[in-house]
PDB file of N, CA and C in Angstrom:
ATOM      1  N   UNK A   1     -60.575 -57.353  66.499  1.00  0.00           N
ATOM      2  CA  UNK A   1     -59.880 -56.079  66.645  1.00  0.00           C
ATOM      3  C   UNK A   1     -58.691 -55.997  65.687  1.00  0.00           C
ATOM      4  N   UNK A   2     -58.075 -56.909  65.789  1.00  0.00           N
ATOM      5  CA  UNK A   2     -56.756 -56.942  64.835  1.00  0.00           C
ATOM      6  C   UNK A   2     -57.130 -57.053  63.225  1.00  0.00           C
ATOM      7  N   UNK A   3     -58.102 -57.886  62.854  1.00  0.00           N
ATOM      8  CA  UNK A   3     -58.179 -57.870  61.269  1.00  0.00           C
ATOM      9  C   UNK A   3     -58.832 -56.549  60.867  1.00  0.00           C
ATOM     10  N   UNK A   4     -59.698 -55.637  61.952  1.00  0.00           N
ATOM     11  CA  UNK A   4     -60.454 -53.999  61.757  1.00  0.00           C
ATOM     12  C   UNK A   4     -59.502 -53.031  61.108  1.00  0.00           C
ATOM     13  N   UNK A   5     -58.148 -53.547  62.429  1.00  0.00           N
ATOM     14  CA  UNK A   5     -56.769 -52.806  62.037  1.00  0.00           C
ATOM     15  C   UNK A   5     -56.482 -53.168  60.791  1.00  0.00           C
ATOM     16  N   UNK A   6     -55.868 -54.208  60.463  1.00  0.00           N
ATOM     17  CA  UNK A   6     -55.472 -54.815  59.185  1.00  0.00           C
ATOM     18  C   UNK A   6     -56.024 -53.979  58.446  1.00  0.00           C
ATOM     19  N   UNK A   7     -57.489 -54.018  58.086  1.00  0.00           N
ATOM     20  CA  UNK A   7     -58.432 -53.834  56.996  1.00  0.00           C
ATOM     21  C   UNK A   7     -58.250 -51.993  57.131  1.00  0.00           C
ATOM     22  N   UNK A   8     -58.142 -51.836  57.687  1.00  0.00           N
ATOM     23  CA  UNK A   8     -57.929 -50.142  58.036  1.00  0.00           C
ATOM     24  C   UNK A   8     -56.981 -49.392  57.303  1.00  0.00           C
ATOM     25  N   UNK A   9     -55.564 -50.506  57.873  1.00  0.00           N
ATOM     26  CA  UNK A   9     -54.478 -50.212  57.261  1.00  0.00           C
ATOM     27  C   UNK A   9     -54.404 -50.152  55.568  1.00  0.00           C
ATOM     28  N   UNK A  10     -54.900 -51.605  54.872  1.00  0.00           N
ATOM     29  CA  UNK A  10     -55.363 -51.563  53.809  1.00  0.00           C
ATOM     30  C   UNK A  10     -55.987 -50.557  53.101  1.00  0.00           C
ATOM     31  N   UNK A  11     -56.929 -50.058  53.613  1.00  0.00           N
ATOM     32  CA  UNK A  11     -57.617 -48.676  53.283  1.00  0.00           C
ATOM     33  C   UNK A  11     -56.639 -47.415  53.007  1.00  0.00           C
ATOM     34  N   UNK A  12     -56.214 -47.414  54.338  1.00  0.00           N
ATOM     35  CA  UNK A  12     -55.372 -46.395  54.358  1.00  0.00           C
ATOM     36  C   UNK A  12     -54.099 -46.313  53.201  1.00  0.00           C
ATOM     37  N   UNK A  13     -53.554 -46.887  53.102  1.00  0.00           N
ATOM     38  CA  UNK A  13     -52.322 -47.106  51.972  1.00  0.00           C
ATOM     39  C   UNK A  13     -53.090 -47.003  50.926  1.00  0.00           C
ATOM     40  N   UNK A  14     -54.101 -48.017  50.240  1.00  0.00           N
ATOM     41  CA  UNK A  14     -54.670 -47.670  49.284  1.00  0.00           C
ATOM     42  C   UNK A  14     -55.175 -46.282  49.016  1.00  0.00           C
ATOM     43  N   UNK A  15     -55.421 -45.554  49.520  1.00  0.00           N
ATOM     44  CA  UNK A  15     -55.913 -44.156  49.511  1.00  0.00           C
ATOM     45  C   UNK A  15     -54.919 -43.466  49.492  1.00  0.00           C
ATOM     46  N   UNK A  16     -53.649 -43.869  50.542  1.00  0.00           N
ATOM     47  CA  UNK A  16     -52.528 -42.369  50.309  1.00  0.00           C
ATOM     48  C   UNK A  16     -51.854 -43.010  48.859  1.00  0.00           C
ATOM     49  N   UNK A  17     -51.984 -44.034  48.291  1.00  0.00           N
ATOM     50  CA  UNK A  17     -51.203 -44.323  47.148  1.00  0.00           C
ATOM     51  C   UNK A  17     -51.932 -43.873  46.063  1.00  0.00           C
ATOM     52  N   UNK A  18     -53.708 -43.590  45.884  1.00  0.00           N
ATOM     53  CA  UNK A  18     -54.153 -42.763  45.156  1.00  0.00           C
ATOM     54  C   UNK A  18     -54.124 -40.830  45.511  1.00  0.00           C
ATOM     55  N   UNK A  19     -53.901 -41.098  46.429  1.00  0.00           N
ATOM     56  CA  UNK A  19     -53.094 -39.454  46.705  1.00  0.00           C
ATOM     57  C   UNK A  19     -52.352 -38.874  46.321  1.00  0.00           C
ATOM     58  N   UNK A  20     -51.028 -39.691  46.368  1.00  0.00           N
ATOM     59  CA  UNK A  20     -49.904 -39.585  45.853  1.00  0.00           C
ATOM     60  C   UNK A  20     -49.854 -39.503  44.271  1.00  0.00           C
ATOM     61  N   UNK A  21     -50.134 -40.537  44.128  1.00  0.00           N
ATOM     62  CA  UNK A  21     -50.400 -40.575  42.377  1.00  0.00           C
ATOM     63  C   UNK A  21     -50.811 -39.517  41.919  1.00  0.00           C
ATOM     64  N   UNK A  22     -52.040 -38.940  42.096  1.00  0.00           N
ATOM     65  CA  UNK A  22     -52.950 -37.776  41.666  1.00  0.00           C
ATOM     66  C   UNK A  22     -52.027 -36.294  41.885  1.00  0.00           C
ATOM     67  N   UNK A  23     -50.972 -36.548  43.331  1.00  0.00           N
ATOM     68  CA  UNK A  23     -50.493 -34.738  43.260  1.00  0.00           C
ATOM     69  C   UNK A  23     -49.338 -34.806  42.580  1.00  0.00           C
ATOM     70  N   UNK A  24     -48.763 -36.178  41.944  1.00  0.00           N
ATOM     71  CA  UNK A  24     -47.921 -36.054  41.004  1.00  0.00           C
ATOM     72  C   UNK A  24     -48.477 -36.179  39.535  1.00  0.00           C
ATOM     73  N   UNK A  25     -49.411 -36.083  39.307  1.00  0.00           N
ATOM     74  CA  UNK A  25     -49.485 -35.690  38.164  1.00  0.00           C
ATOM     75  C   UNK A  25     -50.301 -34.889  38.012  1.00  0.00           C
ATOM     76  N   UNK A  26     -50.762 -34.452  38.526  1.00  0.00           N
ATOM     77  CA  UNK A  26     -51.585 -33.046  38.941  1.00  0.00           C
ATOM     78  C   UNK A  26     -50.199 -31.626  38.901  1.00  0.00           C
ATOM     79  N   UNK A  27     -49.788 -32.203  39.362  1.00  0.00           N
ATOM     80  CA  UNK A  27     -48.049 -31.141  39.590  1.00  0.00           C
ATOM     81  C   UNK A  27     -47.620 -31.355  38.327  1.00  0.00           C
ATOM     82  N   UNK A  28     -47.075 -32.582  37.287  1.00  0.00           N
ATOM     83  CA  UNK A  28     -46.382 -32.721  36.194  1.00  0.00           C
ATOM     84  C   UNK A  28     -47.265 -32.117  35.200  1.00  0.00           C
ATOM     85  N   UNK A  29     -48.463 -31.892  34.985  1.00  0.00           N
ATOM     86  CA  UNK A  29     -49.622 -31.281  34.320  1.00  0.00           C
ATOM     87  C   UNK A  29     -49.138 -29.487  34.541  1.00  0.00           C
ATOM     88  N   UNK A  30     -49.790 -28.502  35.804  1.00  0.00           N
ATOM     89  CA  UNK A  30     -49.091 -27.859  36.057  1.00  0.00           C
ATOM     90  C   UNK A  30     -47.903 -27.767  35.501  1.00  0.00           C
ATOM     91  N   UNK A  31     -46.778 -28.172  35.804  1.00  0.00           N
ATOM     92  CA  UNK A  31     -45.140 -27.785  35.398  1.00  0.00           C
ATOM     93  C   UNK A  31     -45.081 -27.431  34.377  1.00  0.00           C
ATOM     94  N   UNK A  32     -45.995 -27.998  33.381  1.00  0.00           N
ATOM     95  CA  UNK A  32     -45.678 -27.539  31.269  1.00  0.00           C
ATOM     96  C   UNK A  32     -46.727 -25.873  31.622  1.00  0.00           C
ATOM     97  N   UNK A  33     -47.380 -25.755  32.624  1.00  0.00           N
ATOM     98  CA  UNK A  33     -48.298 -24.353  32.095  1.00  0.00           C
ATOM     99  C   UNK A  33     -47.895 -23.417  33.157  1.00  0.00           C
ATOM    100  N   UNK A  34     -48.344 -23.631  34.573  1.00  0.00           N
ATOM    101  CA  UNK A  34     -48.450 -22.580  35.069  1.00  0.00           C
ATOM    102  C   UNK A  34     -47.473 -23.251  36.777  1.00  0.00           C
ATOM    103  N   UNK A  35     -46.118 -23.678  36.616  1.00  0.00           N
ATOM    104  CA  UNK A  35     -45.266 -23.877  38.129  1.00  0.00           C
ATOM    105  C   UNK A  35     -45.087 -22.089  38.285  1.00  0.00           C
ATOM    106  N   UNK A  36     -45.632 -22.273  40.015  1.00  0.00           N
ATOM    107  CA  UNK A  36     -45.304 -21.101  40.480  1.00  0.00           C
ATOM    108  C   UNK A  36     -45.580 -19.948  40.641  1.00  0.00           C
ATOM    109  N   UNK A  37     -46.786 -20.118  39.276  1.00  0.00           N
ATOM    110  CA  UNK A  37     -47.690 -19.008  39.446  1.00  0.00           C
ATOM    111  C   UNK A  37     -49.036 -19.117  39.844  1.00  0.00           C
ATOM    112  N   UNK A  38     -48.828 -20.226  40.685  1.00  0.00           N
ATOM    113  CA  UNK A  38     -50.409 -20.638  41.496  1.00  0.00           C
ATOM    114  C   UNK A  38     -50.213 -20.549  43.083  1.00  0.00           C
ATOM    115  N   UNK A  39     -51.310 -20.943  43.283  1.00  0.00           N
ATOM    116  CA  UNK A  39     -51.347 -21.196  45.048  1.00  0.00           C
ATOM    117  C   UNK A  39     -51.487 -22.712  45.281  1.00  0.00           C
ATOM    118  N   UNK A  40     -52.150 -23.635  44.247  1.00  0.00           N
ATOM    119  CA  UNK A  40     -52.114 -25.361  43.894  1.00  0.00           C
ATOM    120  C   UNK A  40     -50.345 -24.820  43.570  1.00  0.00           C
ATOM    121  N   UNK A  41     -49.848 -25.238  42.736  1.00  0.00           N
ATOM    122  CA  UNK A  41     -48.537 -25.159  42.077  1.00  0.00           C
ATOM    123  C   UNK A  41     -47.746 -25.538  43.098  1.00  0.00           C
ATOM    124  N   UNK A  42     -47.435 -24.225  44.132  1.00  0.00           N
ATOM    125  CA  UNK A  42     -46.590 -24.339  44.813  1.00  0.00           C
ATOM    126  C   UNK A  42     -47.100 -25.390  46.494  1.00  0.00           C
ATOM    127  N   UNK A  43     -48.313 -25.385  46.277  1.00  0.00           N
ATOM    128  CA  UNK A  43     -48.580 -26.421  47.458  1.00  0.00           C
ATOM    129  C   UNK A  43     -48.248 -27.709  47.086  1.00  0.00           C
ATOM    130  N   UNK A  44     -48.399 -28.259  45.656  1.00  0.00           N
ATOM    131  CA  UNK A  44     -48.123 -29.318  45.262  1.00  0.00           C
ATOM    132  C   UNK A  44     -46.839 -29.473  45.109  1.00  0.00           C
ATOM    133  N   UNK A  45     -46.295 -28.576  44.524  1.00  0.00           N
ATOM    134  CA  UNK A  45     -44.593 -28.814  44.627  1.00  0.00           C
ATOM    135  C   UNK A  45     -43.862 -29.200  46.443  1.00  0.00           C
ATOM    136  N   UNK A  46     -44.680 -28.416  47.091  1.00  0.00           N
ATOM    137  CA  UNK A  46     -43.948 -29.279  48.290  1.00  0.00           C
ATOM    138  C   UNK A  46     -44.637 -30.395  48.741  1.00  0.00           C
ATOM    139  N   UNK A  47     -45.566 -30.947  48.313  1.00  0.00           N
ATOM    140  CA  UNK A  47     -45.372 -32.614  48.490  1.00  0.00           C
ATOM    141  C   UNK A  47     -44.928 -33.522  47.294  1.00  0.00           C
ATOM    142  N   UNK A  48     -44.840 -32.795  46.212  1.00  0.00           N
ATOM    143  CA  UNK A  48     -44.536 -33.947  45.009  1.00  0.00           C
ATOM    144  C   UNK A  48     -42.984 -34.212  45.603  1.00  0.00           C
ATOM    145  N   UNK A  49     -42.669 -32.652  45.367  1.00  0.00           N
ATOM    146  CA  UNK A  49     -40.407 -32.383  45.049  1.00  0.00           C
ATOM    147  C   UNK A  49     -39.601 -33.370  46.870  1.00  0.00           C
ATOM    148  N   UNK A  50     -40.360 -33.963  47.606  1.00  0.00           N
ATOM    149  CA  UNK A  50     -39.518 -34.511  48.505  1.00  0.00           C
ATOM    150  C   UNK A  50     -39.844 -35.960  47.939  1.00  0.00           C
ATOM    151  N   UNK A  51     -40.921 -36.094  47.300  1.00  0.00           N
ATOM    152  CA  UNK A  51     -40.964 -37.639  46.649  1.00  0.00           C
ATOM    153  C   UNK A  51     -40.465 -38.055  45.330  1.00  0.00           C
ATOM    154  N   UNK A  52     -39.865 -36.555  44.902  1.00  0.00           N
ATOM    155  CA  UNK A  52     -39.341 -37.082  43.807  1.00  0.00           C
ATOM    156  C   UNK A  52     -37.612 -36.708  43.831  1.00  0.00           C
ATOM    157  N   UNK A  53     -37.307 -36.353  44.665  1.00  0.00           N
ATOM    158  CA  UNK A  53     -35.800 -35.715  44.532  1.00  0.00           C
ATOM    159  C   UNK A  53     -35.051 -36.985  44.887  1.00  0.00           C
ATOM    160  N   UNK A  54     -35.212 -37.710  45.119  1.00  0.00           N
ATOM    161  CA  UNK A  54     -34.713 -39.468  45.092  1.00  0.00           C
ATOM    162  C   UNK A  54     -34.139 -39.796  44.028  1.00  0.00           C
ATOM    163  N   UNK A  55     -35.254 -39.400  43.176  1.00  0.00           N
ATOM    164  CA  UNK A  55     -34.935 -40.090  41.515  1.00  0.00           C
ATOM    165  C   UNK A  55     -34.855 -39.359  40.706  1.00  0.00           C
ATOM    166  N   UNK A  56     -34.084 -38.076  41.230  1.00  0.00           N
ATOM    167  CA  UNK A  56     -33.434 -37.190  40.130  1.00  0.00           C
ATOM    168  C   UNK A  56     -32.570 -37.498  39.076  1.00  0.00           C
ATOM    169  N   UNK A  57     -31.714 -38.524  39.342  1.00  0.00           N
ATOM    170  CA  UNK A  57     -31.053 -38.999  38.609  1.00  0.00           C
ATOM    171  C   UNK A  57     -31.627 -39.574  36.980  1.00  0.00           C
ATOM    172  N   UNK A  58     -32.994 -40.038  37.288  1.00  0.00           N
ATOM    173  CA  UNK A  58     -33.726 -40.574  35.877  1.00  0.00           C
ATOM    174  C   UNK A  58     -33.574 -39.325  35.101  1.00  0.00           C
ATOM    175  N   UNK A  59     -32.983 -39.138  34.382  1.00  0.00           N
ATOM    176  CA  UNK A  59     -33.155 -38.163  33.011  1.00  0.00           C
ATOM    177  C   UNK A  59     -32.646 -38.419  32.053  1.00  0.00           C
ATOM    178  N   UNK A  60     -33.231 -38.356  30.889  1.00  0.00           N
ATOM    179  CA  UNK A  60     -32.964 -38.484  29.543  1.00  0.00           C
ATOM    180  C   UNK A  60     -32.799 -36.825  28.695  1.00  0.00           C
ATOM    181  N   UNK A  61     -31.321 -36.785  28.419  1.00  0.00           N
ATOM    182  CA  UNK A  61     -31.509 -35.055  28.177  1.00  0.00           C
ATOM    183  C   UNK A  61     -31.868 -33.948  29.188  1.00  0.00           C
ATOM    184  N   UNK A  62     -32.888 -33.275  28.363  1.00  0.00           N
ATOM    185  CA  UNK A  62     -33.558 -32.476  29.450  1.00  0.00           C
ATOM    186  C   UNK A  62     -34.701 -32.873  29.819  1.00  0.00           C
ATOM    187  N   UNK A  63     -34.816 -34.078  29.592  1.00  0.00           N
ATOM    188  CA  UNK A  63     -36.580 -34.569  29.810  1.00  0.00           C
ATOM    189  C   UNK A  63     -36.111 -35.110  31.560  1.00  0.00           C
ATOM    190  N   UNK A  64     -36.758 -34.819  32.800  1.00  0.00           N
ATOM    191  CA  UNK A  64     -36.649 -35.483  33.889  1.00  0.00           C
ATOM    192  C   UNK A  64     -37.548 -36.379  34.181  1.00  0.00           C
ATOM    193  N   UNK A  65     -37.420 -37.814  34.008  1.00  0.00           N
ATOM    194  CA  UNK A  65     -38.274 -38.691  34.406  1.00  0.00           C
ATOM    195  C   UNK A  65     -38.379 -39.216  35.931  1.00  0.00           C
ATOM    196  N   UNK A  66     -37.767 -38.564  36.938  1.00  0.00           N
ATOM    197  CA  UNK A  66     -38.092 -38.757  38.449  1.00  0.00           C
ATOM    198  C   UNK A  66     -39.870 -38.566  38.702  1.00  0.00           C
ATOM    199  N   UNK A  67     -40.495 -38.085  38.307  1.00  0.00           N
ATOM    200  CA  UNK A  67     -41.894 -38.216  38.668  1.00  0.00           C
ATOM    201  C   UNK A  67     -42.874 -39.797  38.172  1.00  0.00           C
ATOM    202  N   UNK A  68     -42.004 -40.010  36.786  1.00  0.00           N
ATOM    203  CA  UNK A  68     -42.347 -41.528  36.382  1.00  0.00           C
ATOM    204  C   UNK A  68     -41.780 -42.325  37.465  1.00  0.00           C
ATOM    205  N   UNK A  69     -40.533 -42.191  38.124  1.00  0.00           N
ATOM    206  CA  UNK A  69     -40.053 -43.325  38.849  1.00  0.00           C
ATOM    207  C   UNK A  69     -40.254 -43.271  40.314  1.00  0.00           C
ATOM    208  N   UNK A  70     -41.049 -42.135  40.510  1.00  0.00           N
ATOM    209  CA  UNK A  70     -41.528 -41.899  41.589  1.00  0.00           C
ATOM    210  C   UNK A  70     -43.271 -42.402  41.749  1.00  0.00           C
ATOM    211  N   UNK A  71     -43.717 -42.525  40.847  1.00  0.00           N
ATOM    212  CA  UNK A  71     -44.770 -42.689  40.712  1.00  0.00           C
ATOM    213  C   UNK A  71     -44.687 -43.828  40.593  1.00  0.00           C
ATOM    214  N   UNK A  72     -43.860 -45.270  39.875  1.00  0.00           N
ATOM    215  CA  UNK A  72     -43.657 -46.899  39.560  1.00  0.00           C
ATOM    216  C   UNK A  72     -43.503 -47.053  41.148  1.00  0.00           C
ATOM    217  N   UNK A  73     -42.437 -46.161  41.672  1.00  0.00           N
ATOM    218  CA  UNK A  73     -41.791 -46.685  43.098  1.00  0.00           C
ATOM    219  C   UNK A  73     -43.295 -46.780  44.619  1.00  0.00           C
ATOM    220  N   UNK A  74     -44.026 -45.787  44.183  1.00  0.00           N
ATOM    221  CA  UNK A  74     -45.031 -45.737  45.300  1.00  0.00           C
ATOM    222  C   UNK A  74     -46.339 -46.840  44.568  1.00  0.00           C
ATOM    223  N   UNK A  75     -46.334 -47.060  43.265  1.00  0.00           N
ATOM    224  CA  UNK A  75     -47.428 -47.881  43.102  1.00  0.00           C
ATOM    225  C   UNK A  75     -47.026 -49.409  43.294  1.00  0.00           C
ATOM    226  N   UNK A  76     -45.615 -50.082  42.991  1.00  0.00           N
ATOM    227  CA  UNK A  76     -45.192 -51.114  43.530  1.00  0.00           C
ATOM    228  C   UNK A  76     -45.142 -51.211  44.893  1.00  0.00           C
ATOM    229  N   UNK A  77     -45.018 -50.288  45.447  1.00  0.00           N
ATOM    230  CA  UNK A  77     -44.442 -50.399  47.089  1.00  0.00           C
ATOM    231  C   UNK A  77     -46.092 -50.503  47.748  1.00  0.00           C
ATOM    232  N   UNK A  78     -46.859 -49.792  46.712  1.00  0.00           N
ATOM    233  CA  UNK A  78     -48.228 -49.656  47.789  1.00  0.00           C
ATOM    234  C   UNK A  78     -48.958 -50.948  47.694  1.00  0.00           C
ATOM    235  N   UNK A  79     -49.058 -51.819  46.080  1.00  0.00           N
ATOM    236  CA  UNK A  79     -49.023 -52.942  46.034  1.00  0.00           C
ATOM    237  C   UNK A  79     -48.791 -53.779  46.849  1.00  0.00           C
ATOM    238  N   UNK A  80     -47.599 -54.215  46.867  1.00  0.00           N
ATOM    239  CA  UNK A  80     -46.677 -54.599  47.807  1.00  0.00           C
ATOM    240  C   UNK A  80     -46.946 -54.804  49.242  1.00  0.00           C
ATOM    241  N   UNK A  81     -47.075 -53.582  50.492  1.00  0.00           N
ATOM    242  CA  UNK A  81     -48.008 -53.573  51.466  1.00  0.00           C
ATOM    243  C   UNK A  81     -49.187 -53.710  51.454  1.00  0.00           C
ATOM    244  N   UNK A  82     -50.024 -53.610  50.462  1.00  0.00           N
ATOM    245  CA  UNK A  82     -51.635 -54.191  50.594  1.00  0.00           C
ATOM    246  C   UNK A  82     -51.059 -55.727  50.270  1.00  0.00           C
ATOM    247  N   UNK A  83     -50.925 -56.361  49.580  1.00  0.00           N
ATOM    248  CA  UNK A  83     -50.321 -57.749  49.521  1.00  0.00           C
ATOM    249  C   UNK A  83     -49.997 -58.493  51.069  1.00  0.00           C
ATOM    250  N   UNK A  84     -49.044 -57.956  51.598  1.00  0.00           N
ATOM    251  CA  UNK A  84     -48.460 -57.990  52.491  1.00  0.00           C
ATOM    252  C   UNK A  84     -49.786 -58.087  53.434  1.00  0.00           C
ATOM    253  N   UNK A  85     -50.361 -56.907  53.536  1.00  0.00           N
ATOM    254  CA  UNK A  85     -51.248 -56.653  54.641  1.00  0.00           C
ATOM    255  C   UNK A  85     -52.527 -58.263  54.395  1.00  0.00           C
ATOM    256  N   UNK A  86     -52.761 -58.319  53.102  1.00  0.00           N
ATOM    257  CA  UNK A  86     -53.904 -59.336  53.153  1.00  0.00           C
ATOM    258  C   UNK A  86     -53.266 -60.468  53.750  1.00  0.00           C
ATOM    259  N   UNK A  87     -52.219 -60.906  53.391  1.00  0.00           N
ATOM    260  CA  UNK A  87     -51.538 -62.209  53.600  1.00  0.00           C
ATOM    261  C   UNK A  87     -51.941 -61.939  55.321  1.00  0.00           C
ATOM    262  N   UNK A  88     -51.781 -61.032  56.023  1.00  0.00           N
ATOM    263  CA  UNK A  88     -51.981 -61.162  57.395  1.00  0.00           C
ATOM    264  C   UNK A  88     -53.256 -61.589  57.922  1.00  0.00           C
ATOM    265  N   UNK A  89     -54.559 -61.184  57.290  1.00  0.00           N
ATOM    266  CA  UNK A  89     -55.372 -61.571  57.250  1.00  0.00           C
ATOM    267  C   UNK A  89     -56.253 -63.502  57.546  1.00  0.00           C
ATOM    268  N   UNK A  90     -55.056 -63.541  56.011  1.00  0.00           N
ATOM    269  CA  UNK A  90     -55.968 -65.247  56.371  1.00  0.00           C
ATOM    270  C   UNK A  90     -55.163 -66.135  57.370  1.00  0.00           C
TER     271      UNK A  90
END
């Protein structure tokens, strides 16, 4: 019962961390053409803009790199808990 969980959990993170990934750059794609004038656009902006307003601070100029450091921060971290999660395993 417990390693089903484990292995579940695993799944699960792995999947919302390819989730995540995909509506941020699915959104940063968007932003150069069409923010705001979609019905994607603005659905994606409210799940990207609470994962990225953390790391507003990354900017170079006018270039905002919070979606890069939002995107390093959830692929280490998701790493990280699948790691974590196997180690429970053996």
């Amino acid at each position: 019962m417990t390693e089903t969980l484990i292995r579940f959990a695993i799944s699960f993170v792995s999947i919302l961390t390819k989730i995540l990934y995909w509506a941020i750059f699915i959104s940063v794609i968007l932003s150069w053409f069409a923010r705001g004038r979609s019905q994607l656009g603005s659905w994606l902006d409210s799940i990207v803009q609470p994962l990225c307003r953390p790391f507003r601070w990354a900017r170079i100029g006018m270039m905002d790199l919070s979606p890069i450091t939002a995107l390093l921060v959830i692929d280490f971290g998701g790493r990280f808990l699948t790691e974590l999660l196997i180690k429970l395993l053996d």
